[in-house]
C-alpha atoms as a PDB file:
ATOM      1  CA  UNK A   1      30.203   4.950  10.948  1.00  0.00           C
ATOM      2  CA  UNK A   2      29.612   3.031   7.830  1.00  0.00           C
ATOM      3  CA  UNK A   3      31.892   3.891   4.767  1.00  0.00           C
ATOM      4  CA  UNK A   4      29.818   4.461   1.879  1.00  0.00           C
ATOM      5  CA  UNK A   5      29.204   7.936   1.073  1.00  0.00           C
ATOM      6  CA  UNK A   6      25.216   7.645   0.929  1.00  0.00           C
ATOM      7  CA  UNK A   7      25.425   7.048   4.850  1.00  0.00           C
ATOM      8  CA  UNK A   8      25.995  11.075   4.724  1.00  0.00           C
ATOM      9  CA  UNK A   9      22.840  11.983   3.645  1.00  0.00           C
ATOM     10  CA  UNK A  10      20.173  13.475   6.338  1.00  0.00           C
ATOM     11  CA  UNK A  11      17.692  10.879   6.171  1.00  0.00           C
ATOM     12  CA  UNK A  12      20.426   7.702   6.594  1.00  0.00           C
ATOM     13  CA  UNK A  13      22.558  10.171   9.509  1.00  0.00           C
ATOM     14  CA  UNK A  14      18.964   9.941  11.434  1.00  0.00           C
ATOM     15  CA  UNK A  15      19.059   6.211  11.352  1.00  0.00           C
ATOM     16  CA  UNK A  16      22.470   5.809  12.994  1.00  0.00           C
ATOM     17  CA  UNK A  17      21.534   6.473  16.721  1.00  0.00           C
ATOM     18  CA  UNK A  18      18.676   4.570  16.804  1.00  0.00           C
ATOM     19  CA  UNK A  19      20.609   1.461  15.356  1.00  0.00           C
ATOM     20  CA  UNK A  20      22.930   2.556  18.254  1.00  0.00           C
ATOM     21  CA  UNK A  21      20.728   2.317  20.506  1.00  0.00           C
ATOM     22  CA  UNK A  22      18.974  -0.715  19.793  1.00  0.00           C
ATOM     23  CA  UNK A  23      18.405  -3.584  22.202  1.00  0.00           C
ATOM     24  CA  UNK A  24      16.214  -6.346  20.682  1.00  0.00           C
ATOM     25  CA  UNK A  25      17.850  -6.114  16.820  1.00  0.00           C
ATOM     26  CA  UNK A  26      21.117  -6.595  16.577  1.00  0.00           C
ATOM     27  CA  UNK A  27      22.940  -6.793  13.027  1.00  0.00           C
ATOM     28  CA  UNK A  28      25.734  -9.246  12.414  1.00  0.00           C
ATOM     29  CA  UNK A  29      28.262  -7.660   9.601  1.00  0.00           C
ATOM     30  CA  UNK A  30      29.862 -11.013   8.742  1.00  0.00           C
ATOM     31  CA  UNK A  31      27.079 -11.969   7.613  1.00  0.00           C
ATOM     32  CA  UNK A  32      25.881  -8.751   6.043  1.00  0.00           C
ATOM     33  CA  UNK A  33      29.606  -9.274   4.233  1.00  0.00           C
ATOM     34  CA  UNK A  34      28.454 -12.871   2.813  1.00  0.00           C
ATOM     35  CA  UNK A  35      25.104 -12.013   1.386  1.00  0.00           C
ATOM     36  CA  UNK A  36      26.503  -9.177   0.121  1.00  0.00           C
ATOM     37  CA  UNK A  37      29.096 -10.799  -1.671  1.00  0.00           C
ATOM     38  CA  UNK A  38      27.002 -12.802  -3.805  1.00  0.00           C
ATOM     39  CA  UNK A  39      24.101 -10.701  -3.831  1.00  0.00           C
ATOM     40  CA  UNK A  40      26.773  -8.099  -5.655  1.00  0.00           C
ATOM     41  CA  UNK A  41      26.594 -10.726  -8.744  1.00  0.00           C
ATOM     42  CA  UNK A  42      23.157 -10.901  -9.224  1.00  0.00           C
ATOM     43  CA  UNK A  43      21.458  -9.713 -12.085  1.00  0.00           C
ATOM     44  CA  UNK A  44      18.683  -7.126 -10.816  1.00  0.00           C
ATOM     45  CA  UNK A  45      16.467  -5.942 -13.569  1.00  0.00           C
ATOM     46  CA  UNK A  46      13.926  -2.608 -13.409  1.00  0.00           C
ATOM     47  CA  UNK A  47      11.069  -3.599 -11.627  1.00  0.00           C
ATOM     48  CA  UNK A  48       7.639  -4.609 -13.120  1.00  0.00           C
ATOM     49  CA  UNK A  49       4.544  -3.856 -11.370  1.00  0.00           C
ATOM     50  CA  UNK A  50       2.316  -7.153 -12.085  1.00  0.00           C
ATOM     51  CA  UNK A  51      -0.801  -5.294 -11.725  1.00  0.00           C
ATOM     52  CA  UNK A  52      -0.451  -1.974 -13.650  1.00  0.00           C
ATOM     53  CA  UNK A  53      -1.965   0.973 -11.892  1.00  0.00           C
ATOM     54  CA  UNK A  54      -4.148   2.727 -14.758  1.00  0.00           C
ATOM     55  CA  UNK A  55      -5.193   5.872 -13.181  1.00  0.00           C
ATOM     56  CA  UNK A  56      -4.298   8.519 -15.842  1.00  0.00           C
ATOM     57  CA  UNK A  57      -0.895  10.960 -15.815  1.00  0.00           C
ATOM     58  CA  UNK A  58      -1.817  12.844 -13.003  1.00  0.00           C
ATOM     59  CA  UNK A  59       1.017  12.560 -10.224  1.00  0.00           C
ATOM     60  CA  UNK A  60      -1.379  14.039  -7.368  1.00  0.00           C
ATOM     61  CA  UNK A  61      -4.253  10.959  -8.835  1.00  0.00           C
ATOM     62  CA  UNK A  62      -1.378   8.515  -8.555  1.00  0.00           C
ATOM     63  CA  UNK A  63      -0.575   9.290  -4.671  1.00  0.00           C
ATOM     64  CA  UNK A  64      -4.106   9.645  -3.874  1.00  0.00           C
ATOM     65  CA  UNK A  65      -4.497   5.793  -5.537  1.00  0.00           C
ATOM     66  CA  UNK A  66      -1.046   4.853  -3.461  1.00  0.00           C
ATOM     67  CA  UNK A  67      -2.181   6.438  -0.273  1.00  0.00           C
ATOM     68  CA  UNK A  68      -5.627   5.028  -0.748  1.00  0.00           C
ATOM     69  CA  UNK A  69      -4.040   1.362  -0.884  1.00  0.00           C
ATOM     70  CA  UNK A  70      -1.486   1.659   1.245  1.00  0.00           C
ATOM     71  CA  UNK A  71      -4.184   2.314   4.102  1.00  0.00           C
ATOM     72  CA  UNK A  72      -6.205  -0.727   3.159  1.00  0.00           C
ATOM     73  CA  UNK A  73      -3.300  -3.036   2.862  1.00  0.00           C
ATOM     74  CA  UNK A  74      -3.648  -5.833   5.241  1.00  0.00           C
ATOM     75  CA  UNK A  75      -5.380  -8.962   6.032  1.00  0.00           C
ATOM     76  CA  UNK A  76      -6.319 -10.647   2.266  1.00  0.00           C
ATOM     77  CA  UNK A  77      -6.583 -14.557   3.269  1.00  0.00           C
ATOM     78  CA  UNK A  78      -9.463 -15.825   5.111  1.00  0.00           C
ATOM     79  CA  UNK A  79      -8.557 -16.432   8.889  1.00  0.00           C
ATOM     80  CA  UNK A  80      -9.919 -19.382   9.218  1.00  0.00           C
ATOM     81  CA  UNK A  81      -9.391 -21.285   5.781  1.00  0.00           C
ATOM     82  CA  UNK A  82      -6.680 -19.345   4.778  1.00  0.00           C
ATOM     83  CA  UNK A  83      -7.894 -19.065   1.546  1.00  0.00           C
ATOM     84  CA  UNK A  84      -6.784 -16.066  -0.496  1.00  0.00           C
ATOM     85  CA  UNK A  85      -9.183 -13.201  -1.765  1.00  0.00           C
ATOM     86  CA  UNK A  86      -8.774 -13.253  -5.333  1.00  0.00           C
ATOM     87  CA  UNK A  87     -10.694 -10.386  -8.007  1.00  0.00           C
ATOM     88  CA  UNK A  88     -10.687 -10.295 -11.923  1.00  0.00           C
ATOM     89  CA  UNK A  89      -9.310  -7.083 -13.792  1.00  0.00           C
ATOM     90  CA  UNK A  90      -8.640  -7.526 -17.329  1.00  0.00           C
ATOM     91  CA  UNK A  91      -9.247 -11.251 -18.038  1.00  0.00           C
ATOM     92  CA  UNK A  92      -7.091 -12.071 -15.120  1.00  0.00           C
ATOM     93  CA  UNK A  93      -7.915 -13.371 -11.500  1.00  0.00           C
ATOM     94  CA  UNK A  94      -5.499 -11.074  -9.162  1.00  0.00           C
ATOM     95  CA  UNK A  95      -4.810 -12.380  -5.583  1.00  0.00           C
ATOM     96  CA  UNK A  96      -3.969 -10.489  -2.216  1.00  0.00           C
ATOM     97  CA  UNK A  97      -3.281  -6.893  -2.192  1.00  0.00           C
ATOM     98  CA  UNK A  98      -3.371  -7.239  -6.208  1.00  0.00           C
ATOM     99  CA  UNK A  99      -6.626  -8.464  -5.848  1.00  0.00           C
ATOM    100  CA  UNK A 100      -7.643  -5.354  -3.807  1.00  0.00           C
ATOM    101  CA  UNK A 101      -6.008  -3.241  -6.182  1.00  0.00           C
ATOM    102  CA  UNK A 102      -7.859  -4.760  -8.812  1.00  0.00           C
ATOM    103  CA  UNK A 103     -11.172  -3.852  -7.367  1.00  0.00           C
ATOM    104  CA  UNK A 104     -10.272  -0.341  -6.805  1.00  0.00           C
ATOM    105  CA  UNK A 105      -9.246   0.052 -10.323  1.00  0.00           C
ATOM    106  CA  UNK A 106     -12.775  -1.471 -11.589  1.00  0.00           C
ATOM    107  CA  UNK A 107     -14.394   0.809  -8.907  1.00  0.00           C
ATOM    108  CA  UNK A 108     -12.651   3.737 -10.379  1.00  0.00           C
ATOM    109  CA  UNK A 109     -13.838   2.605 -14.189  1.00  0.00           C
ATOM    110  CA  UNK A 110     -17.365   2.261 -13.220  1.00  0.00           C
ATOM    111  CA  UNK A 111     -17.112   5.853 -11.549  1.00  0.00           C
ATOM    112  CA  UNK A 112     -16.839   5.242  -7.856  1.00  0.00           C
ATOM    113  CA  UNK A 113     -14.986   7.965  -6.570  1.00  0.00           C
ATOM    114  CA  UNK A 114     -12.645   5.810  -4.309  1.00  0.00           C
ATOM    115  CA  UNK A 115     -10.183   8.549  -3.964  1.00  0.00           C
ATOM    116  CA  UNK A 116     -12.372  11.092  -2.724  1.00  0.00           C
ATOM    117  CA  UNK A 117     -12.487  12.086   1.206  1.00  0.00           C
ATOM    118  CA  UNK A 118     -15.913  12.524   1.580  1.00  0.00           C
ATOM    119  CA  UNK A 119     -16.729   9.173  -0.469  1.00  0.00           C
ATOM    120  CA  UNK A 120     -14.089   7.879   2.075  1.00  0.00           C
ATOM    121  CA  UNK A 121     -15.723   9.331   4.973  1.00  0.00           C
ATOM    122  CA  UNK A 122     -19.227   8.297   4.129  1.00  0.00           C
ATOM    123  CA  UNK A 123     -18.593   4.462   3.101  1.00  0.00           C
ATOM    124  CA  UNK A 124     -20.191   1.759   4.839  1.00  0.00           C
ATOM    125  CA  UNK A 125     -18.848  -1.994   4.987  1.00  0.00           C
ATOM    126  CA  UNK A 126     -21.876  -2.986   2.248  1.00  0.00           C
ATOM    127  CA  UNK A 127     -20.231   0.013   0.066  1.00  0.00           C
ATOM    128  CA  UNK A 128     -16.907  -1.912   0.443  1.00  0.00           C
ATOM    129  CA  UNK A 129     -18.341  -5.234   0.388  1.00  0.00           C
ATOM    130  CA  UNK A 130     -19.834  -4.223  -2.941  1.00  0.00           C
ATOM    131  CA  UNK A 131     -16.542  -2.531  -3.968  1.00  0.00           C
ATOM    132  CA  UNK A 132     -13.775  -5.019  -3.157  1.00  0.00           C
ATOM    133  CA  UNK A 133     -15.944  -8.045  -4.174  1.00  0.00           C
ATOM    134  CA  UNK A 134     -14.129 -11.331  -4.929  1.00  0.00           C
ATOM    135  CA  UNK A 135     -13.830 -14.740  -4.508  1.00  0.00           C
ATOM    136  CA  UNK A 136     -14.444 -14.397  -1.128  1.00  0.00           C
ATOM    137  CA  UNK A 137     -15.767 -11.603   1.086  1.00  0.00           C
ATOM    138  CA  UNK A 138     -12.546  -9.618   1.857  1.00  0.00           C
ATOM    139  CA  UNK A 139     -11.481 -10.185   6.134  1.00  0.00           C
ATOM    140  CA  UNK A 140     -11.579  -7.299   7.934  1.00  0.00           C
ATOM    141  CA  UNK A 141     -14.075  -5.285   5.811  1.00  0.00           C
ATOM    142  CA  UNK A 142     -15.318  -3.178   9.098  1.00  0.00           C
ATOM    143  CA  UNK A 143     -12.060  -2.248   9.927  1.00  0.00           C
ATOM    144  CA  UNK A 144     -11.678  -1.233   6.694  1.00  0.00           C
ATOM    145  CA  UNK A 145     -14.869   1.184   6.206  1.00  0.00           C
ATOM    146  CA  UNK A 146     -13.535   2.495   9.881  1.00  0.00           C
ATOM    147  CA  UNK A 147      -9.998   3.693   8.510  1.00  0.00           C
ATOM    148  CA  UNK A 148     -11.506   4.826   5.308  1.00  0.00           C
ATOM    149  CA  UNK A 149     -14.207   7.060   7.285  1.00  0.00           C
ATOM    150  CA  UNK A 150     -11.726   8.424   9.929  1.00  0.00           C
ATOM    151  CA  UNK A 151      -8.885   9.127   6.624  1.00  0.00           C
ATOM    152  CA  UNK A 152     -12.338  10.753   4.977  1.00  0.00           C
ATOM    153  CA  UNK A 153     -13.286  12.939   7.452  1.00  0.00           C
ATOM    154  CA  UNK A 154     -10.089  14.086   8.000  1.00  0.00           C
ATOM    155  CA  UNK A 155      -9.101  14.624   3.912  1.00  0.00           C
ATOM    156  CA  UNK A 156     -12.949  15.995   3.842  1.00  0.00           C
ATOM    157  CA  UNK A 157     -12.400  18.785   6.414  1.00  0.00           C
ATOM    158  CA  UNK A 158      -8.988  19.688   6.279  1.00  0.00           C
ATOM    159  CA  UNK A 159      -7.290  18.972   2.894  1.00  0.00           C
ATOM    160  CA  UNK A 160     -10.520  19.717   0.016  1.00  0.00           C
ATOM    161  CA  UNK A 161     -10.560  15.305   0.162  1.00  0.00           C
ATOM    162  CA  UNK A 162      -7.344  14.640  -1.316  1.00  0.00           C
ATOM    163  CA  UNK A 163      -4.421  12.854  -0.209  1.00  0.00           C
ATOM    164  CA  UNK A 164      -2.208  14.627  -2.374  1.00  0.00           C
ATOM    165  CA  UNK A 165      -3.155  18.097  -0.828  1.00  0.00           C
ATOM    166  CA  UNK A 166      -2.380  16.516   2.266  1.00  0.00           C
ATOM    167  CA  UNK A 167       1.081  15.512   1.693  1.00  0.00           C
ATOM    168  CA  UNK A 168       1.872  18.891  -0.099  1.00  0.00           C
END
């Protein structure tokens, strides 16, 4: 068992078989011991969100945001340029997930309500294409309206449209 005392705690306990048990990831602790002995010296700082999230006090408004772009998270560089999707907030061009973030922020200023299940369940890929515009047109943006209706629909009827009722 590993000796620090945090390794006692429920969440870490459940990890332990299945790091037992694995057979395609193996860890090597010599070299866990060398990173960690310089990583122990370096200077590590509070983090700094680049992009700040401006969505009022509200705790429950902040998961929704979170939950919101943590489903939509994926694919920001066009496939077959690999150029990134980039949006303006603020004076500033944003790139990648920023850049998504970004547009759901303006969105949410100009009174789109992104974080509402049955605004979720009833957008359509011009609705996002209009939403998350950019630099380029976003990859992926029918995948996209398809999470966002099946999360809607399923906020909508079961949890009054909010993520945060349906994590409470």
């Amino acid at each position: 068992m590993p000796e620090s005392v945090s390794w006692s705690t429920p969440v870490l306990q459940s990890v332990l078989p299945v790091v037992a048990a694995s057979r395609h990831v193996h860890t090597n602790p010599d070299e866990v011991e060398r990173v960690a002995g310089w990583l122990a010296y370096e200077p590590f700082g509070w983090p700094e969100a680049a992009l700040p999230v401006e969505v009022g006090g509200d705790p429950d408004r902040l998961t929704d945001f979170v939950l919101l772009v943590s489903s939509l998270n994926f694919a920001f560089s066009d496939f077959a340029t690999g150029v990134k999707f980039e949006a303006a907030r603020a004076g500033r061009a944003w790139s990648d997930s920023e850049g998504m973030v970004a547009c759901l922020l303006n969105g949410l200023d100009a009174g789109t309500p992104v974080l509402d299940g049955d605004w979720m369940a009833r957008v359509t890929v011009a609705d996002l294409e209009r939403l998350l515009g950019g630099t380029i047109r976003m990859p992926m943006l029918e995948e996209r309206a398809e999470i966002l209706n099946a999360i809607g629909g399923v906020l909508g009827d079961r949890y009054a449209g909010l993520w945060s009722r349906w994590l409470r």
